[in-house]
C-alpha atoms as a PDB file:
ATOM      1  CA  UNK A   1       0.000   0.000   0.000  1.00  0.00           C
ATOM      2  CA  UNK A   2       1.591   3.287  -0.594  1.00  0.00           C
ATOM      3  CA  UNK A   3       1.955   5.676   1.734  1.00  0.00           C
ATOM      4  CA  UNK A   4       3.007   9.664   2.320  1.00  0.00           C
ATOM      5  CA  UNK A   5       4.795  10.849   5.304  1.00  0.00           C
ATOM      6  CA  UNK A   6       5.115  14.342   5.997  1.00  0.00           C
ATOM      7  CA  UNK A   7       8.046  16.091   8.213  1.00  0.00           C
ATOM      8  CA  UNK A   8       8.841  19.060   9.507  1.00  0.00           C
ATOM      9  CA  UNK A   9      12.974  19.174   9.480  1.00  0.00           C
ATOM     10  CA  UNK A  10      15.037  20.565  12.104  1.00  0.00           C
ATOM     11  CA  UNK A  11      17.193  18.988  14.786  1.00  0.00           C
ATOM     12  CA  UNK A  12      14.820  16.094  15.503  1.00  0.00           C
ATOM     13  CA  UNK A  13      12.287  16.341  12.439  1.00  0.00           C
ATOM     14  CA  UNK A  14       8.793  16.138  13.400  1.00  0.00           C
ATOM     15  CA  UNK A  15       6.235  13.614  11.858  1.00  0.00           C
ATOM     16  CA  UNK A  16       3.090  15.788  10.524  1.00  0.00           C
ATOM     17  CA  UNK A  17      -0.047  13.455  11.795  1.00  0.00           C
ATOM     18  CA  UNK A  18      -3.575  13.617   9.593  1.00  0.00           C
ATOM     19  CA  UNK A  19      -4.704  16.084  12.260  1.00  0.00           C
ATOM     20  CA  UNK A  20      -1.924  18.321  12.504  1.00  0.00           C
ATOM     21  CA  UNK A  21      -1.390  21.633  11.303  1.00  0.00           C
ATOM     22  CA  UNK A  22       1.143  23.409   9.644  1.00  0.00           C
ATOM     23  CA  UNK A  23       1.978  26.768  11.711  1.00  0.00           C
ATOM     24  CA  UNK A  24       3.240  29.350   9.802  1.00  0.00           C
ATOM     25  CA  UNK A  25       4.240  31.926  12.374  1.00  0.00           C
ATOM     26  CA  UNK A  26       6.246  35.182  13.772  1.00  0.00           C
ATOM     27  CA  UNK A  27       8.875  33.455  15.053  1.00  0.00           C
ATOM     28  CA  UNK A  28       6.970  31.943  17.917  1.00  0.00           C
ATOM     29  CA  UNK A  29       4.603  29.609  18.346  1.00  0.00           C
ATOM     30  CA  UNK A  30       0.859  30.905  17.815  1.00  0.00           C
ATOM     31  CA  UNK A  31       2.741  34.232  17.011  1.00  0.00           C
ATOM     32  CA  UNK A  32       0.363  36.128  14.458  1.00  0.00           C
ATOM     33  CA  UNK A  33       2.122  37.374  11.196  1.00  0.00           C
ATOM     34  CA  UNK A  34       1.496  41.141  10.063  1.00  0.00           C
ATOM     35  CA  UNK A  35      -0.510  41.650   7.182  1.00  0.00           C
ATOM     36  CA  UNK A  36       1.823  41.367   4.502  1.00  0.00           C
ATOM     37  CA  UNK A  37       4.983  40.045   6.039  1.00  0.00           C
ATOM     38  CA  UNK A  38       5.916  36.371   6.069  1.00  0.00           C
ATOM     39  CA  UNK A  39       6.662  33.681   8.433  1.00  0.00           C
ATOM     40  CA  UNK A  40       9.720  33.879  10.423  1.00  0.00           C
ATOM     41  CA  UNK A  41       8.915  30.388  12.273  1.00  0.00           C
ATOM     42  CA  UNK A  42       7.081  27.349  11.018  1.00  0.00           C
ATOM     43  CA  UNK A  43       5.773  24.927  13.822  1.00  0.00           C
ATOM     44  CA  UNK A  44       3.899  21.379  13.675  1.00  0.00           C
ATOM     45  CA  UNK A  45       0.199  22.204  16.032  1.00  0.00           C
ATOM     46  CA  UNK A  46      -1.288  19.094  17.076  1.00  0.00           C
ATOM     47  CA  UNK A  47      -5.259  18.665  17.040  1.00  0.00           C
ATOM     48  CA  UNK A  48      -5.268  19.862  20.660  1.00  0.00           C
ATOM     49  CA  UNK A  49      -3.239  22.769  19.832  1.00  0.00           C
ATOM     50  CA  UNK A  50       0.230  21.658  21.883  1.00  0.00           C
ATOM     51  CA  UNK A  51       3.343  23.061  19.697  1.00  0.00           C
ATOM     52  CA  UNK A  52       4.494  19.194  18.692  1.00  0.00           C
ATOM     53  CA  UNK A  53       7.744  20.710  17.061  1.00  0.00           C
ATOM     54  CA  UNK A  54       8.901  22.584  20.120  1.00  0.00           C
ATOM     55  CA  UNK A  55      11.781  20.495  20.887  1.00  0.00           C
ATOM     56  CA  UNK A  56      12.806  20.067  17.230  1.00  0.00           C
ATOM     57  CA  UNK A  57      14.120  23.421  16.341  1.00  0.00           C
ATOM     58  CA  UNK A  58      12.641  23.686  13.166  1.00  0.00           C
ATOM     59  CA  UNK A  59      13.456  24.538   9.905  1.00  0.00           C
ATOM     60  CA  UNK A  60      11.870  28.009   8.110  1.00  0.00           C
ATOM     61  CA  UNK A  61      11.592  29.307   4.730  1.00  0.00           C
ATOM     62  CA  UNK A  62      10.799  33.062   4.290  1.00  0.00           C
ATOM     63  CA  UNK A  63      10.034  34.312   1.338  1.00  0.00           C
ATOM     64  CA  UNK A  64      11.845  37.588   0.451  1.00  0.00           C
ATOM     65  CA  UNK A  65      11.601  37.865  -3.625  1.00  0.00           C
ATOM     66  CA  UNK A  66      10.639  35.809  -6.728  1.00  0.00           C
ATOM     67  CA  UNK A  67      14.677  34.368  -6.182  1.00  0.00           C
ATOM     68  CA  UNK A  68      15.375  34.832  -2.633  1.00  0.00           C
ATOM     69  CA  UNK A  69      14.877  32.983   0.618  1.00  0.00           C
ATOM     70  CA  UNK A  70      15.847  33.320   4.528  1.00  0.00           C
ATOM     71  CA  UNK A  71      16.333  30.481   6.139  1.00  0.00           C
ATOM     72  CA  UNK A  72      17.676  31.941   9.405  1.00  0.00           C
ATOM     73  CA  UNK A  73      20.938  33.872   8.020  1.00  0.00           C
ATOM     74  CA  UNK A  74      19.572  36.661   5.904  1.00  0.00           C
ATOM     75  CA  UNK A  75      18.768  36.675   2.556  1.00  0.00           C
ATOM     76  CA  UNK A  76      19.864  33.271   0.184  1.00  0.00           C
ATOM     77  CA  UNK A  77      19.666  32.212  -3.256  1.00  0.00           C
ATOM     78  CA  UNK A  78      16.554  30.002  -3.058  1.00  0.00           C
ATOM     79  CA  UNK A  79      18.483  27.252  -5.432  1.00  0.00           C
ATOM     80  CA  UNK A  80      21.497  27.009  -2.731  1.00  0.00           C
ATOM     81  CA  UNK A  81      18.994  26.075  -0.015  1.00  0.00           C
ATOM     82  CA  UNK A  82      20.324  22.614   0.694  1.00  0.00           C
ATOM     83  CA  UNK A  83      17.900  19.352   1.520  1.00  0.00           C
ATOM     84  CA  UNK A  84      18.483  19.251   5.079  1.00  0.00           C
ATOM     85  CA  UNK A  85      17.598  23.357   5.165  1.00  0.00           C
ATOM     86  CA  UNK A  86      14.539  22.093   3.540  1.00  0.00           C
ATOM     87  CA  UNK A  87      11.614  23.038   5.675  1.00  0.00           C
ATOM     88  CA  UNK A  88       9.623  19.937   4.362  1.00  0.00           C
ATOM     89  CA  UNK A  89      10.420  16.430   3.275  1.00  0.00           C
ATOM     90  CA  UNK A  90       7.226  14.396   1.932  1.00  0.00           C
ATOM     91  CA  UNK A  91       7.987  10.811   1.866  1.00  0.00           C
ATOM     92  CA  UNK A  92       6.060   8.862  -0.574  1.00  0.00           C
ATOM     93  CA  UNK A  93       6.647   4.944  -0.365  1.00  0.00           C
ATOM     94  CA  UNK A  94       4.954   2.115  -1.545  1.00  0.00           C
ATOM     95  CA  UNK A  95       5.967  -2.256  -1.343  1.00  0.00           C
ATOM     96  CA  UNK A  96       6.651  -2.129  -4.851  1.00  0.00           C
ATOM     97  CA  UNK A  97       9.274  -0.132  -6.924  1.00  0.00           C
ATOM     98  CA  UNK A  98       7.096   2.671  -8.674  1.00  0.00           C
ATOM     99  CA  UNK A  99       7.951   5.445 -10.590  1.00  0.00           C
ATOM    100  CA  UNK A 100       6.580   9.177  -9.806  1.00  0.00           C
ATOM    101  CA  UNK A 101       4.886  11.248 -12.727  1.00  0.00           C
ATOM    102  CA  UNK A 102       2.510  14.423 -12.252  1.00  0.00           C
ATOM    103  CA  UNK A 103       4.095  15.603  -9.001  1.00  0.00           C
ATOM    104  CA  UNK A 104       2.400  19.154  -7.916  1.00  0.00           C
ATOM    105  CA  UNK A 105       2.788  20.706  -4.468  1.00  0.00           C
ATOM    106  CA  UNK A 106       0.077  23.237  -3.772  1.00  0.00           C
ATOM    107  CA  UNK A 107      -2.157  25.202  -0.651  1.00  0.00           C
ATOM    108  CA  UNK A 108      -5.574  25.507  -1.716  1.00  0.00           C
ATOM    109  CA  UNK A 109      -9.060  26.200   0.608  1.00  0.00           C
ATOM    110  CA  UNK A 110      -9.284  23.094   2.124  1.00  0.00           C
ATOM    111  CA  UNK A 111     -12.453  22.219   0.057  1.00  0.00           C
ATOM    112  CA  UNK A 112     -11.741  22.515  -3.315  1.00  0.00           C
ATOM    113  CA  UNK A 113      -8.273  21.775  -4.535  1.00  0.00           C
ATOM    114  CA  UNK A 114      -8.738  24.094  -7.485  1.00  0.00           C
ATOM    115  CA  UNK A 115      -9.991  27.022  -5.573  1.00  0.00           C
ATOM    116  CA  UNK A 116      -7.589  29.610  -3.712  1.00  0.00           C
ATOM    117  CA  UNK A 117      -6.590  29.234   0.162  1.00  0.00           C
ATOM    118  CA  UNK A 118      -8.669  32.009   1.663  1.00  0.00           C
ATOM    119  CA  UNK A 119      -6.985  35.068   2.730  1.00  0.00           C
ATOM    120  CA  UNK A 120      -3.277  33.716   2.475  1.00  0.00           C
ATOM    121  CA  UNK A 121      -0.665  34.574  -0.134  1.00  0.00           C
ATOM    122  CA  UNK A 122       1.400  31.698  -0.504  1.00  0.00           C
ATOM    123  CA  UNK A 123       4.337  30.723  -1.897  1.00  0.00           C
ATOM    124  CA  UNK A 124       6.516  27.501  -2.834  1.00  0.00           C
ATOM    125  CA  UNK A 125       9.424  25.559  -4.005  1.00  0.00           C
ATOM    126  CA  UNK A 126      10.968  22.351  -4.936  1.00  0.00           C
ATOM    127  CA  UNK A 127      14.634  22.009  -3.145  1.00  0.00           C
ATOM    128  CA  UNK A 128      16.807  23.331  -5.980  1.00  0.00           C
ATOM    129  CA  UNK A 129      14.396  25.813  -7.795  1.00  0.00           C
ATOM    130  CA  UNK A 130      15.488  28.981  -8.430  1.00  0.00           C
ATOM    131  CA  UNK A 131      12.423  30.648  -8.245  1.00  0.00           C
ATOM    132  CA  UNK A 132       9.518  30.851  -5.851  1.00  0.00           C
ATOM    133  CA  UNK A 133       5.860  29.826  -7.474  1.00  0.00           C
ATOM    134  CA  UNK A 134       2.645  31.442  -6.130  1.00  0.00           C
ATOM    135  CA  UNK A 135       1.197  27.792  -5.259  1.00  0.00           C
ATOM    136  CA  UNK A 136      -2.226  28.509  -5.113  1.00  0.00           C
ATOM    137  CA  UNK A 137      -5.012  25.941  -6.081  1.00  0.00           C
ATOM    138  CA  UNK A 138      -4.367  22.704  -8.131  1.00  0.00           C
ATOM    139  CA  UNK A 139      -3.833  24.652 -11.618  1.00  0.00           C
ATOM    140  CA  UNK A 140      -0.928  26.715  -9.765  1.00  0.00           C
ATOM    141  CA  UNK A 141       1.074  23.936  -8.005  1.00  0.00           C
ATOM    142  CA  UNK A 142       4.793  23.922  -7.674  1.00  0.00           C
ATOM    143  CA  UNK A 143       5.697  21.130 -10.139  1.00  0.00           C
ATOM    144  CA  UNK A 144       8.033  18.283  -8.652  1.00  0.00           C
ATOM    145  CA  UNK A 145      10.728  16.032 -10.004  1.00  0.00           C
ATOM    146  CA  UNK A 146       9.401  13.172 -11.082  1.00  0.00           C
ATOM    147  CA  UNK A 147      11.137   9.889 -10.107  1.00  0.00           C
ATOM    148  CA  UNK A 148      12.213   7.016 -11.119  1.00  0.00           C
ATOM    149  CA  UNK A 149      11.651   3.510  -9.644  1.00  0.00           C
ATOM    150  CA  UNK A 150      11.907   3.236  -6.208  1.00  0.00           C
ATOM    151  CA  UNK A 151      10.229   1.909  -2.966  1.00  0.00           C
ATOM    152  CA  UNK A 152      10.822   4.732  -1.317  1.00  0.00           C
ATOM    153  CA  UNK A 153      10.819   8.641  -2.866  1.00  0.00           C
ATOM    154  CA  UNK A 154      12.012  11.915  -0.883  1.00  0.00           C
ATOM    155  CA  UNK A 155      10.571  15.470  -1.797  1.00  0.00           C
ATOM    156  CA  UNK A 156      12.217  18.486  -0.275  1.00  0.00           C
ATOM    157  CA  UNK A 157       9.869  21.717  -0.478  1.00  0.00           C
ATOM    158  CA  UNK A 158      10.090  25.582   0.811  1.00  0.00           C
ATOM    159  CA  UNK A 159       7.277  27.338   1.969  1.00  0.00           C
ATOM    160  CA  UNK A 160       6.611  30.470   2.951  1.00  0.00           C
ATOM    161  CA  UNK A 161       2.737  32.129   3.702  1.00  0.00           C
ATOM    162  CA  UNK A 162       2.045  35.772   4.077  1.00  0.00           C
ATOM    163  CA  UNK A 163      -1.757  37.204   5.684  1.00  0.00           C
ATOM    164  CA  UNK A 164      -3.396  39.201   3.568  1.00  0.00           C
ATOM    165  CA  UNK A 165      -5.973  40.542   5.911  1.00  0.00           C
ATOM    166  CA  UNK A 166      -5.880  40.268   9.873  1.00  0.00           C
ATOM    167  CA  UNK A 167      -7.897  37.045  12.013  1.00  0.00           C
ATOM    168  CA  UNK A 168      -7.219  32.985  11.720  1.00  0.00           C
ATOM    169  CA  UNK A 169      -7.046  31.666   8.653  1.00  0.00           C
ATOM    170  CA  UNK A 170      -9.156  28.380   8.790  1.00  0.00           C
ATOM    171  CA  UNK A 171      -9.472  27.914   4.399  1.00  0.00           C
ATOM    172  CA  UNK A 172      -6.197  27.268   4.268  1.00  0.00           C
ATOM    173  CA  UNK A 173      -4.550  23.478   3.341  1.00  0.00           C
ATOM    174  CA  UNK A 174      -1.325  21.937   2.067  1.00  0.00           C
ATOM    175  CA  UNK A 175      -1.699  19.414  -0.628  1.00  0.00           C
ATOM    176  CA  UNK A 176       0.722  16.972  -2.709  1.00  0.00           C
ATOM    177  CA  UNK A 177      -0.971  14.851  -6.071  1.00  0.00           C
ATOM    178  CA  UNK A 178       1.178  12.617  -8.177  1.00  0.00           C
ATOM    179  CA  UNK A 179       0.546   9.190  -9.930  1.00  0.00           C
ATOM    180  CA  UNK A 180       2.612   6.415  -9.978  1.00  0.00           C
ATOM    181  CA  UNK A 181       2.838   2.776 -11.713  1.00  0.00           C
END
């Protein structure tokens, strides 16, 4: 049966359960971004709302231009952001050796993929791209590598989400589609 397995990097990575969110935040936990500025801290929030990445250290990804990243020095070349500075790592596995085609990474409403997250600019990358992509809805996803046959298949992504008015922001979802055979 094939299986995804999402993580949250950083000194001891953090599984992301079925009922976890992804946190993008001020640099603190629960710490609410200005309108307009981007995450300084990404955290793992468990269904209950406990910070399940607090003793992980984790990894970030701010956006700062169309070819630009900050990753906790100051402004980087988003194509020199290594795997293990990688904010995300999707594991996709299955018993037998498949190959990967139709990789997209996108955030949409948490409804419909095709339809917009709701009050959230958002942006993403594959590990090694040299620009950002406005990942928003299915039709906008961040196209991944595809791979070649293996059990076992490792995605590294950056991600970086920016208010765009001021409250919670509940129509909001990560997403990964591919096919394999």
């Amino acid at each position: 049966m094939a299986t995804f397995v999402w993580t949250l990097q950083g000194t001891s990575p953090t599984t992301i359960d079925a009922t976890d969110k992804v946190q993008f935040a001020n640099g603190t936990f629960n710490g609410a971004i200005t309108v307009g500025a981007f995450n300084d801290s990404t955290h793992v929030e468990s269904n209950v709302g406990a910070n399940d990445s607090s003793a992980n250290t984790p990894k970030n990804s701010k956006y700062l231009t169309s070819s630009t990243v900050d990753i906790g020095s100051g402004s980087t070349a988003l194509s020199g952001v290594s795997t293990a500075n990688s904010p995300l790592k999707i594991n996709f596995s299955d018993a037998s050796s498949v190959t990967t085609t139709a990789n997209i990474f996108y955030a949409y409403d948490g409804t419909t993929t095709s339809a917009t997250p709701t009050g959230v600019t958002f942006y993403a990358a594959e590990q090694g791209d040299s620009t950002w992509t406005a990942a928003e809805g299915s039709a906008a996803g961040v196209t991944i590598t595809d791979d070649t046959a293996a059990t076992s298949h490792d995605y590294f992504i950056l991600l970086s989400a920016s208010p765009d008015s001021v409250g919670l922001k509940s129509a909001f979802a990560l997403r990964m589609e591919l096919t394999y055979a």
